[in-house]
C-alpha atoms as a PDB file:
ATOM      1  CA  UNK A   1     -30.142 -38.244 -16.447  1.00  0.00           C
ATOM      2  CA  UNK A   2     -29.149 -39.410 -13.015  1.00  0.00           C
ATOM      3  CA  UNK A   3     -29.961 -39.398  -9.710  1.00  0.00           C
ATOM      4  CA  UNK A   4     -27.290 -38.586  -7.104  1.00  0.00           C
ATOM      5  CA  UNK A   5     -26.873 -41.309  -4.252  1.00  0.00           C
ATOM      6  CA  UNK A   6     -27.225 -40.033  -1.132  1.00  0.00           C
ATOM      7  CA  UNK A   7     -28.862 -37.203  -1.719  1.00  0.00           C
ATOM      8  CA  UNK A   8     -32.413 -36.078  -0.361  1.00  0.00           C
ATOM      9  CA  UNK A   9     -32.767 -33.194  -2.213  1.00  0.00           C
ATOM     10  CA  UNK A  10     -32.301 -34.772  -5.919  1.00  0.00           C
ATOM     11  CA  UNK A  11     -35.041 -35.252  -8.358  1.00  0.00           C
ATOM     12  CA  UNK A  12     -35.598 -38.969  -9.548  1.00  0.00           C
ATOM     13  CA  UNK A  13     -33.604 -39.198 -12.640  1.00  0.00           C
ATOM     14  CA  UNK A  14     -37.010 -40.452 -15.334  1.00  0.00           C
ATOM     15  CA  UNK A  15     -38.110 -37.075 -13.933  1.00  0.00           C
ATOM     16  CA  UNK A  16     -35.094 -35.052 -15.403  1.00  0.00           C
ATOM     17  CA  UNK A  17     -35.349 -36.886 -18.316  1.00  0.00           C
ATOM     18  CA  UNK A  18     -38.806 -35.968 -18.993  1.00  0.00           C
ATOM     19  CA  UNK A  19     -37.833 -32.332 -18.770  1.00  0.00           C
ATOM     20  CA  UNK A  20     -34.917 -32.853 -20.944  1.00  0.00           C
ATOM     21  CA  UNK A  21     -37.464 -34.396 -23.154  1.00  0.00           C
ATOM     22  CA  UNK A  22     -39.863 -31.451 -22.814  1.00  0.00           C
ATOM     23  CA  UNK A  23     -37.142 -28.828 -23.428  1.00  0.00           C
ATOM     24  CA  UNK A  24     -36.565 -30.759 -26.982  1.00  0.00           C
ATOM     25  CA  UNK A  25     -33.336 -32.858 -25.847  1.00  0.00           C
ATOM     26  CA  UNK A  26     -35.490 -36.031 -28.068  1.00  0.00           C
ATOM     27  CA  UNK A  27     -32.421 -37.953 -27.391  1.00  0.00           C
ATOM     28  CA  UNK A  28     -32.129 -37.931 -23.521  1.00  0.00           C
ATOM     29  CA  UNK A  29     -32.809 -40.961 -21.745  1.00  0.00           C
ATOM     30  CA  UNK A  30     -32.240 -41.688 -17.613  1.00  0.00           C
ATOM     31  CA  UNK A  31     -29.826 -44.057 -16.064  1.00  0.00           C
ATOM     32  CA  UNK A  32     -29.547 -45.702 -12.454  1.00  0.00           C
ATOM     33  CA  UNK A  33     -26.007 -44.456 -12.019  1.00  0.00           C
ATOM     34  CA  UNK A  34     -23.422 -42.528 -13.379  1.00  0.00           C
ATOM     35  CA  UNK A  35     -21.618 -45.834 -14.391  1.00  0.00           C
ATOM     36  CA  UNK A  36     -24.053 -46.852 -16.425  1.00  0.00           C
ATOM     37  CA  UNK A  37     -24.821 -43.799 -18.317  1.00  0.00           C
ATOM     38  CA  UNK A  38     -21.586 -43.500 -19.543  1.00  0.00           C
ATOM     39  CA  UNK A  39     -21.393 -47.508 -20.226  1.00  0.00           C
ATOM     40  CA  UNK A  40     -24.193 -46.819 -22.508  1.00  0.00           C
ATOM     41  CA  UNK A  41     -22.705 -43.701 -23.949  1.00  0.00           C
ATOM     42  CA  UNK A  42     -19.445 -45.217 -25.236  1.00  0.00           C
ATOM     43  CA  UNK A  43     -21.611 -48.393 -26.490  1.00  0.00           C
ATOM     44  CA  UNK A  44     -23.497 -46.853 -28.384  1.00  0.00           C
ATOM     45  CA  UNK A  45     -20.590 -44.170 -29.431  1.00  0.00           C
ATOM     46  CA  UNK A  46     -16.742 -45.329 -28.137  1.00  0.00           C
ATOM     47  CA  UNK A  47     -15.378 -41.436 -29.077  1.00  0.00           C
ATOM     48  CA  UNK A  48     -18.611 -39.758 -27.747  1.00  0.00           C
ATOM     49  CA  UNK A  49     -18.041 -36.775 -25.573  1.00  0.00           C
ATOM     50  CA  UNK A  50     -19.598 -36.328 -22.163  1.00  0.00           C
ATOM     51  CA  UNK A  51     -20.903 -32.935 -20.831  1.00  0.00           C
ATOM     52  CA  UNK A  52     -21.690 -33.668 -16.726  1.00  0.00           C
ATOM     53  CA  UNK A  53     -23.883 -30.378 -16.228  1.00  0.00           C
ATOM     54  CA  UNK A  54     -25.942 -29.947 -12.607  1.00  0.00           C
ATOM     55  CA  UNK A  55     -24.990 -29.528  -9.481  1.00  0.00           C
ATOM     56  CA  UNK A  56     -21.398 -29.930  -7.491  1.00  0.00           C
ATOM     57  CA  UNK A  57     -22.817 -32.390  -5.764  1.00  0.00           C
ATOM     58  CA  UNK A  58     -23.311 -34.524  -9.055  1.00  0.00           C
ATOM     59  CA  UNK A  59     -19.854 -33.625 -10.536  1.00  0.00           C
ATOM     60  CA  UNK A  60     -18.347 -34.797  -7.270  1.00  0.00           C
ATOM     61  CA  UNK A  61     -20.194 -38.021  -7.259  1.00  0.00           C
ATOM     62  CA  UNK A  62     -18.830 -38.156 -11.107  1.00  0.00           C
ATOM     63  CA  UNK A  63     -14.966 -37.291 -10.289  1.00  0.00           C
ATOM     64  CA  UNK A  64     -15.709 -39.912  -6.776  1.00  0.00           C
ATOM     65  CA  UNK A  65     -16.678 -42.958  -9.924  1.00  0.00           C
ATOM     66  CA  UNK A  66     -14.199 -41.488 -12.118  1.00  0.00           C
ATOM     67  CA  UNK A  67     -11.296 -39.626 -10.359  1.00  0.00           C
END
């Protein structure tokens, strides 16, 4: 989970994770940008794939990082 820079309206990303957690996603953990969530996706799995799921406002800030 990840907060997205910039904007007011986005939950703090240790509170997304703990509904992740709550909705039985054991595994998810929060991160203090998209860069280093998927830094710490490919260390701990280098052919892992990603699923970005929220708002357009976080894919754009994704496709911004990643183009």
């Amino acid at each position: 989970a990840v907060s997205i820079p910039g904007e007011a309206n986005t939950l703090p990303a240790e509170t997304t994770e703990a509904a992740a957690r709550a909705a039985g996603f054991a595994r998810a953990s929060s991160a203090d940008s998209v860069a280093d969530a998927l830094e710490r996706i490919i260390a701990a799995d280098p052919h892992a794939r990603v699923l970005i799921c929220g708002s357009l406002y976080l894919a754009g800030q994704v496709l911004k990082e990643n183009g």
